[in-house]
C-alpha atoms as a PDB file:
ATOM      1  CA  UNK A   1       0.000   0.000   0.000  1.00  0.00           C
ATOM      2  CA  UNK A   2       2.807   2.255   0.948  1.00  0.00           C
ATOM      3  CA  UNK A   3       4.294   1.402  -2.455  1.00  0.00           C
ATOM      4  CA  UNK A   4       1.354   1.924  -4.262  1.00  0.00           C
ATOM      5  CA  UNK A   5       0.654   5.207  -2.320  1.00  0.00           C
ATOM      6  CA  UNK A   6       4.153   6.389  -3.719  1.00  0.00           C
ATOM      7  CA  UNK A   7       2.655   6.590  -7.500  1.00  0.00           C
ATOM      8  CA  UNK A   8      -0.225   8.614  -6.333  1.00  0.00           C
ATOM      9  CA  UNK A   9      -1.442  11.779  -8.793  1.00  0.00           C
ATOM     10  CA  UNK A  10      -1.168  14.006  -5.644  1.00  0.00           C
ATOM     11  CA  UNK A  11       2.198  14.768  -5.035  1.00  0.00           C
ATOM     12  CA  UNK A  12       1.647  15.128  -1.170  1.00  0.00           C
ATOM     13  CA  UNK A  13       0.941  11.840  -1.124  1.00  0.00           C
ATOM     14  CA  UNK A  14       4.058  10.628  -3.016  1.00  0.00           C
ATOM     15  CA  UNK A  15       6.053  12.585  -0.842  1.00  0.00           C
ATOM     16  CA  UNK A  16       4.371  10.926   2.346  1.00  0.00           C
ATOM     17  CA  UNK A  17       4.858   7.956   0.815  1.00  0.00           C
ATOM     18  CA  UNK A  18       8.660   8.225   0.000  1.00  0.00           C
ATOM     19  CA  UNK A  19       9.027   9.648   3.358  1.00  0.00           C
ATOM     20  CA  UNK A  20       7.831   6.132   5.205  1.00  0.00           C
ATOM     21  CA  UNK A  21       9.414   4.008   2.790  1.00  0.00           C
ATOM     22  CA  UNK A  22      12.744   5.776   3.727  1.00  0.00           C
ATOM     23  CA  UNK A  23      12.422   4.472   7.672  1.00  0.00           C
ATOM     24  CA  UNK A  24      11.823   0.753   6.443  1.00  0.00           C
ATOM     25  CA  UNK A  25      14.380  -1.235   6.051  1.00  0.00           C
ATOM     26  CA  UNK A  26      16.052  -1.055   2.943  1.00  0.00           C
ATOM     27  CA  UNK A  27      15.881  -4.730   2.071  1.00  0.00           C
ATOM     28  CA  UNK A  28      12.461  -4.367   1.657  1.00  0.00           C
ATOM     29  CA  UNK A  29      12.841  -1.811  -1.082  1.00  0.00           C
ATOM     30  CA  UNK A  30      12.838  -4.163  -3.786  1.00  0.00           C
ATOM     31  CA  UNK A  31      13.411  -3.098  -7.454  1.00  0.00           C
ATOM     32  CA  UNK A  32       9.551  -3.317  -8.019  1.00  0.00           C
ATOM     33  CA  UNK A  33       9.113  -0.440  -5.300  1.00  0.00           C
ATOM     34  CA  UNK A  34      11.505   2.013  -7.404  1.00  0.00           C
ATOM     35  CA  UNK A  35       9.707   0.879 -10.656  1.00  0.00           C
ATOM     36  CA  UNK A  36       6.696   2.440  -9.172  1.00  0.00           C
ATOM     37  CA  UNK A  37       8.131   5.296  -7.976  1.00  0.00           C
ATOM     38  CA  UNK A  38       9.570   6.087 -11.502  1.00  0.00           C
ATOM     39  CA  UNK A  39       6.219   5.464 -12.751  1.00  0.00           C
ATOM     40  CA  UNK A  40       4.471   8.229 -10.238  1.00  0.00           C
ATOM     41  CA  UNK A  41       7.025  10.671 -10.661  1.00  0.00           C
ATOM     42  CA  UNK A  42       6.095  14.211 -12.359  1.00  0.00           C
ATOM     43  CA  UNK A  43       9.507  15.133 -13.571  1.00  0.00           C
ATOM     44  CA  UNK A  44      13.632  13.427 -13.589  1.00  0.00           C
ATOM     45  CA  UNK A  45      14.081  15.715 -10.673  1.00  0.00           C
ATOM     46  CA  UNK A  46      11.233  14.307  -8.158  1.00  0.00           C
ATOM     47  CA  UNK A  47      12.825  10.977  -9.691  1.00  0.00           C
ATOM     48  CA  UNK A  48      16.311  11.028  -8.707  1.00  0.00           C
ATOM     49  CA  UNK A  49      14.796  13.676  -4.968  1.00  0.00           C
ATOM     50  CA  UNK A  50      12.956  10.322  -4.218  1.00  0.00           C
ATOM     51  CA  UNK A  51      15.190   7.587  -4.980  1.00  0.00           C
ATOM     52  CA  UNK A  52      17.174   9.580  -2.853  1.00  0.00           C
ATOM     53  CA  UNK A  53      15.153   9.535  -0.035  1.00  0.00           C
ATOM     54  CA  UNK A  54      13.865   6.206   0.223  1.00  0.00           C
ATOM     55  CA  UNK A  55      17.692   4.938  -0.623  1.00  0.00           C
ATOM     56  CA  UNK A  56      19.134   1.270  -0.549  1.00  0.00           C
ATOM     57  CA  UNK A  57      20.640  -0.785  -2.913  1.00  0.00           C
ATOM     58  CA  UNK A  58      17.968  -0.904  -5.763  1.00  0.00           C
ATOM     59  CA  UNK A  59      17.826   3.093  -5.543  1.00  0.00           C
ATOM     60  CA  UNK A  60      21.324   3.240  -5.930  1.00  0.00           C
ATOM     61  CA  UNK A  61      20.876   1.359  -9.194  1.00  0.00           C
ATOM     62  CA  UNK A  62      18.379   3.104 -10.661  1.00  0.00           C
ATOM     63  CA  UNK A  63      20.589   6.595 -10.435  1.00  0.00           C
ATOM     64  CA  UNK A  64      23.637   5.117 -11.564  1.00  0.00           C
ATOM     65  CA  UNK A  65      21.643   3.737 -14.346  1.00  0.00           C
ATOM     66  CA  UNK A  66      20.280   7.696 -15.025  1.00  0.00           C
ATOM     67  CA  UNK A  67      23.710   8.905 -14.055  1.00  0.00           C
ATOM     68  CA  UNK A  68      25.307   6.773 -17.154  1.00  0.00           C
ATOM     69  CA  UNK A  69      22.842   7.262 -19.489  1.00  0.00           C
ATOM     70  CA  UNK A  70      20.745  10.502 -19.422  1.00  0.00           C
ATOM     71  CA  UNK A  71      22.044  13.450 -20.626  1.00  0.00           C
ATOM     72  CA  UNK A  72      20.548  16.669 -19.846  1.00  0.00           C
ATOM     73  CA  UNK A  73      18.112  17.197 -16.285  1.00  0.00           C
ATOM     74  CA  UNK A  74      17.978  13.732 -16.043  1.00  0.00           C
ATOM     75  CA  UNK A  75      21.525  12.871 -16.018  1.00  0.00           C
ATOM     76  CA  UNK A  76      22.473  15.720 -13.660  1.00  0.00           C
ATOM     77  CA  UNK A  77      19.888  15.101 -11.093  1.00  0.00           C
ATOM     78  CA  UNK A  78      20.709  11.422 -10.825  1.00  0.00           C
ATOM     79  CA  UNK A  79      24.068  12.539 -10.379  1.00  0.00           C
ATOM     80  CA  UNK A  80      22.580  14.632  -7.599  1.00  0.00           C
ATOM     81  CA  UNK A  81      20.661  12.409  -5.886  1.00  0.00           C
ATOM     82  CA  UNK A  82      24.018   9.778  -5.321  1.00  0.00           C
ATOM     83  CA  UNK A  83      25.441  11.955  -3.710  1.00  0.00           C
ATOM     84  CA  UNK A  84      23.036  12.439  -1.234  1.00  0.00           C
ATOM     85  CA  UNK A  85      23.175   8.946  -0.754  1.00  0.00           C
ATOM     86  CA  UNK A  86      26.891   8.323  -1.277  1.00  0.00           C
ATOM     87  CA  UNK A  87      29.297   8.094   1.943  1.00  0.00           C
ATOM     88  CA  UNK A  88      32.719   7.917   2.574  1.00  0.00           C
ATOM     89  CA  UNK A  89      33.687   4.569   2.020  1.00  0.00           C
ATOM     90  CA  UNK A  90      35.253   1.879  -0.382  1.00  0.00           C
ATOM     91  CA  UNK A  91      31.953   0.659  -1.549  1.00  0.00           C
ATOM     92  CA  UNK A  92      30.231   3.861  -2.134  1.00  0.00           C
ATOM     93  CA  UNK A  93      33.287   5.565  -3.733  1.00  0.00           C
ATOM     94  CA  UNK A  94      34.211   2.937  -5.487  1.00  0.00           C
ATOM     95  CA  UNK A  95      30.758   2.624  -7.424  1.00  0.00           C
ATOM     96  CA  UNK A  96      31.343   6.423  -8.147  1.00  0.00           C
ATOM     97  CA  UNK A  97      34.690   5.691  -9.664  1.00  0.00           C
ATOM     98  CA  UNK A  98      33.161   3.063 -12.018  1.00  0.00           C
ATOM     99  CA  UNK A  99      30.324   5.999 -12.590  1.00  0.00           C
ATOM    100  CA  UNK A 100      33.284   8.180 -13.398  1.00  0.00           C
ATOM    101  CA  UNK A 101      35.521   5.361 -15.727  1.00  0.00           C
ATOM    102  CA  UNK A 102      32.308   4.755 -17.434  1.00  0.00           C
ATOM    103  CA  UNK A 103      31.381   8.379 -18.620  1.00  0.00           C
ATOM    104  CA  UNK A 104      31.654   8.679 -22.093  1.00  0.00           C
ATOM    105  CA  UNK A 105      30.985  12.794 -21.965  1.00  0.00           C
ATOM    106  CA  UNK A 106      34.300  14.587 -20.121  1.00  0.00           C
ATOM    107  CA  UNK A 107      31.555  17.107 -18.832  1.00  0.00           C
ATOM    108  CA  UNK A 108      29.889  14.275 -16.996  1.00  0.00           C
ATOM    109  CA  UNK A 109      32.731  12.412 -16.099  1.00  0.00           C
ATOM    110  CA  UNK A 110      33.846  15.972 -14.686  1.00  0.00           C
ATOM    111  CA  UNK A 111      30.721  16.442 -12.757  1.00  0.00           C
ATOM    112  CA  UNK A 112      31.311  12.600 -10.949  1.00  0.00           C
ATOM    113  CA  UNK A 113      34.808  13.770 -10.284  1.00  0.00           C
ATOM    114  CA  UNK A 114      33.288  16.996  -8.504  1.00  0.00           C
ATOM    115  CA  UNK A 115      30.862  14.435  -6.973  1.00  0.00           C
ATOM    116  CA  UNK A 116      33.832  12.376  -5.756  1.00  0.00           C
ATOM    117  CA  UNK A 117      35.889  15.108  -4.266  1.00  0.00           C
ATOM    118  CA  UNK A 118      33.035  16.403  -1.882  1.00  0.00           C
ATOM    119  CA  UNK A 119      32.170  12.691  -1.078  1.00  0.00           C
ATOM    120  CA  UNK A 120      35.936  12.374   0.212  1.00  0.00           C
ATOM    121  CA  UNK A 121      36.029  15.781   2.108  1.00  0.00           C
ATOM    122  CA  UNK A 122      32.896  13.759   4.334  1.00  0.00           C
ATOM    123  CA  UNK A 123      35.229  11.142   5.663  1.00  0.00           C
ATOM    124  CA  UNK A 124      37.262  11.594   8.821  1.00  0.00           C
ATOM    125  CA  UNK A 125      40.272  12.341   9.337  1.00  0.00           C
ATOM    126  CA  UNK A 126      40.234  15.148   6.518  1.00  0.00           C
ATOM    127  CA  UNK A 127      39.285  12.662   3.800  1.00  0.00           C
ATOM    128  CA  UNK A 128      42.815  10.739   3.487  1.00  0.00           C
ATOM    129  CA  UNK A 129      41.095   7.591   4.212  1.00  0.00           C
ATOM    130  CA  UNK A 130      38.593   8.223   1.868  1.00  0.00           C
ATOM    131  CA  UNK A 131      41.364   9.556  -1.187  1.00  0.00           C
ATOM    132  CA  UNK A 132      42.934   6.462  -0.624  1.00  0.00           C
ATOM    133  CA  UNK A 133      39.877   4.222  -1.096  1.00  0.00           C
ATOM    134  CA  UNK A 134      39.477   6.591  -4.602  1.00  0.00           C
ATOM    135  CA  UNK A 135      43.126   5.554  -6.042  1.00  0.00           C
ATOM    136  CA  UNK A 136      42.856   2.165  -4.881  1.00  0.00           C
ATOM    137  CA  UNK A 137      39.281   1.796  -7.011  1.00  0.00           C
ATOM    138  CA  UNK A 138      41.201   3.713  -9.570  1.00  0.00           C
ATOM    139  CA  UNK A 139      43.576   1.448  -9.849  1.00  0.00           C
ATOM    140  CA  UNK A 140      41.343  -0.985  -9.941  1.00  0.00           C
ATOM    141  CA  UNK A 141      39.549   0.698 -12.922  1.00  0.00           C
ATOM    142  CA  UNK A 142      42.406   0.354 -15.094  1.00  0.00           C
ATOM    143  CA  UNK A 143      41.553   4.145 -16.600  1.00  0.00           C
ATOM    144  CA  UNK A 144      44.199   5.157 -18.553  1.00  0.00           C
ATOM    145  CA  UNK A 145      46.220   8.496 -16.613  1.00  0.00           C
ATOM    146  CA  UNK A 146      45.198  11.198 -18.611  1.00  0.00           C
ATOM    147  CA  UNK A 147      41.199  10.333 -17.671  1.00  0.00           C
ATOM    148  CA  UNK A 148      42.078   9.635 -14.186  1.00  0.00           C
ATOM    149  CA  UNK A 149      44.462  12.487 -13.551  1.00  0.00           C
ATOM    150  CA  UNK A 150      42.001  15.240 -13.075  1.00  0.00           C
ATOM    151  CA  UNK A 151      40.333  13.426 -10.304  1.00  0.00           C
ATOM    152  CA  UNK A 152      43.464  12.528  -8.664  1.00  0.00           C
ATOM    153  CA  UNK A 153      44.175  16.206  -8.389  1.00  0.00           C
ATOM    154  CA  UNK A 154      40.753  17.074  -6.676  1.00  0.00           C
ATOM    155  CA  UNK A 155      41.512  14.603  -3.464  1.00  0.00           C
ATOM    156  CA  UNK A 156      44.135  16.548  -2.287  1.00  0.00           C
ATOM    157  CA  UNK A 157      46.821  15.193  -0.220  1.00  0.00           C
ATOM    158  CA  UNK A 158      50.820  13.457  -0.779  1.00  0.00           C
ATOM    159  CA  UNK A 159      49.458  10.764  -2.684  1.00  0.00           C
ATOM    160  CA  UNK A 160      48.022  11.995  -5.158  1.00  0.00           C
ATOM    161  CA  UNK A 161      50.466  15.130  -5.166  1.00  0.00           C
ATOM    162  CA  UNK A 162      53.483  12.222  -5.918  1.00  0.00           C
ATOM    163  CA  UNK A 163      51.102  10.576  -8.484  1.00  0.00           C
ATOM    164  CA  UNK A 164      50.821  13.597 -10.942  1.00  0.00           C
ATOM    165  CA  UNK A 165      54.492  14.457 -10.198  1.00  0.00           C
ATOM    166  CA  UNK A 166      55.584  11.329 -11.803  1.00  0.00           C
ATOM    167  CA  UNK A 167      53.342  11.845 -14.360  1.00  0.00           C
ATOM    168  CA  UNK A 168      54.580  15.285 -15.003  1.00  0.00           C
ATOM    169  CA  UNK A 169      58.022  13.684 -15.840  1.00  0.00           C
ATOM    170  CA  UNK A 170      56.382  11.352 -18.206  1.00  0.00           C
ATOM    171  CA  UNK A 171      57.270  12.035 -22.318  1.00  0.00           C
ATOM    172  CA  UNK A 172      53.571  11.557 -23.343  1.00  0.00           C
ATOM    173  CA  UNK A 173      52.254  15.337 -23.567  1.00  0.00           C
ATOM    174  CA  UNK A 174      48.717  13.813 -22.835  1.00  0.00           C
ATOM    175  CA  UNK A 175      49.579  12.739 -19.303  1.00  0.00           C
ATOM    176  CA  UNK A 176      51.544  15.488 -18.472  1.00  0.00           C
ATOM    177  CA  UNK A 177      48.779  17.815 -20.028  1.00  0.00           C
ATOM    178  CA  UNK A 178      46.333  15.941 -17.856  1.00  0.00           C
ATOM    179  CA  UNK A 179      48.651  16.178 -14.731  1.00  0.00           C
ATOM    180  CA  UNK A 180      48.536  20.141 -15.247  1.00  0.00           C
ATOM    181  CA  UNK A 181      44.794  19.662 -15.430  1.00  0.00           C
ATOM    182  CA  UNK A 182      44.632  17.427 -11.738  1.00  0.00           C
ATOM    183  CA  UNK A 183      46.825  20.691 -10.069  1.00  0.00           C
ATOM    184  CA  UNK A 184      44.418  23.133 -11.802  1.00  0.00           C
ATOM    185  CA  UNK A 185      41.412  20.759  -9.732  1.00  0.00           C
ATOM    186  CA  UNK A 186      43.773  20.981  -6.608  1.00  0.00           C
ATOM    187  CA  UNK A 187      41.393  21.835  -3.626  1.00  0.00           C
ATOM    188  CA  UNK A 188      43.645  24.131  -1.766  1.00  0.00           C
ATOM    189  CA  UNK A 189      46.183  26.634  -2.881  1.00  0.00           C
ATOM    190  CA  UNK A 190      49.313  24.985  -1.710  1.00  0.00           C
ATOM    191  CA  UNK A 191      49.935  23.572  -5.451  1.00  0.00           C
ATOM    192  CA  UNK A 192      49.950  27.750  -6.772  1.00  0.00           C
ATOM    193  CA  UNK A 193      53.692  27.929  -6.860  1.00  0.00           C
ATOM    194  CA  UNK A 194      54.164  24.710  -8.908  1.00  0.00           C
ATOM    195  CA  UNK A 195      51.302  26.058 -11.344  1.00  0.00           C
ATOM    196  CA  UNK A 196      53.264  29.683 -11.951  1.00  0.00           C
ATOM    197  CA  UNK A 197      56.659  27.809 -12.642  1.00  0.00           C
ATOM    198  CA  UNK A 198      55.020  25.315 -15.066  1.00  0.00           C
ATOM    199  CA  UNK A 199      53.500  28.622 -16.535  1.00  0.00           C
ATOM    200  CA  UNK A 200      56.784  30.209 -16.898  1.00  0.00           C
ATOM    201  CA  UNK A 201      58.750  27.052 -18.291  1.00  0.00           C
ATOM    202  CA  UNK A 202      55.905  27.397 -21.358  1.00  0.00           C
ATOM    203  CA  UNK A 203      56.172  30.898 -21.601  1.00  0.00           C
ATOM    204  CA  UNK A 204      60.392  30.243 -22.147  1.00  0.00           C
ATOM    205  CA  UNK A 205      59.384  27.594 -24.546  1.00  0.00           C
ATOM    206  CA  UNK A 206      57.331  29.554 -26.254  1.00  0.00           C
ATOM    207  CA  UNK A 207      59.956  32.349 -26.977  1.00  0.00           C
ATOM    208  CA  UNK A 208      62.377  30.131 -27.724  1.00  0.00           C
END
């Protein structure tokens, strides 16, 4: 009934609706329950709001599904509503990382890495936990470096500072382009003097 209740044509009622459903347990919110809540929704964005909500596995689904797929509203509210749901841990990061491997669009897959980055800033400790459960699902991604670069450069910290420094020194201009990209998504200012000499060494090249 609850379920049903959540298709409803008043949208106070699918609101009440979602609202219980999100204090049940969430193996009871099967995949049937968030095909009827897709069904009842009036736009993408009360969508991905109420898979949010009522959370769980088979929510989770349905946005990454939206998040890998959609383009436009739909896409970007999925992309929304995970991370309202997403924590700071391996498993939750780790299904963003595959979000963020699996974006064909480097808008989107720049969006998940935003996504990422705030999800990591949530975990204890100043995130390094949580940075180091990103590069470990990175790794296990096999992205190639100049996709995964950027993202490395959002989560902060000496890690991934001493993985774009080796790739900095490497002789494909991709990866070190894409190195100079992950210091440009650096979260705090510490990487500024790096950026001005690697501004000046291409200025000298370029008058040379």
């Amino acid at each position: 009934a609850i379920v049903a209740a959540a298709a409803d044509e008043d949208a106070a009622v699918r609101n009440a609706a979602r609202r219980v459903l999100a204090t049940l347990p969430k193996s009871l919110i099967t995949a049937e329950a968030i095909h009827t809540i897709a069904r009842g929704a009036a736009s993408v964005e009360e969508l991905a709001g109420g898979l949010a909500d009522v959370g769980g596995p088979a929510a989770w689904a349905r946005l990454a599904e939206m998040a890998g797929g959609a383009d436009g509203p739909a896409g970007i509210a999925a992309i929304a509503g995970l991370e309202r749901l997403a924590a700071p841990t391996p498993d939750s990061l780790g299904r963003l990382v595959v979000l963020y491997a699996q974006a064909g669009d480097p808008a989107r897959r720049d969006e998940i890495g935003r996504v990422i980055a705030r999800v990591v800033k949530r975990g204890a400790g100043g995130g390094s936990d949580a940075a180091g459960f990103v590069l470990e699902a990175l790794d296990e991604s096999k992205l190639d470096a100049r996709s995964a670069l950027p993202l490395v450069g959002r989560l902060g910290g000496a890690e991934p500072l001493a993985r774009i420094d080796a790739a900095m020194q490497s002789g494909d201009p991709a990866i070190r382009e894409a190195a100079i990209e992950g210091l440009c998504n650096w979260p705090t200012a510490d990487v500024a003097d790096r950026l001005r000499a690697i501004r000046s060494e291409e200025h000298t090249s370029e008058l040379q």
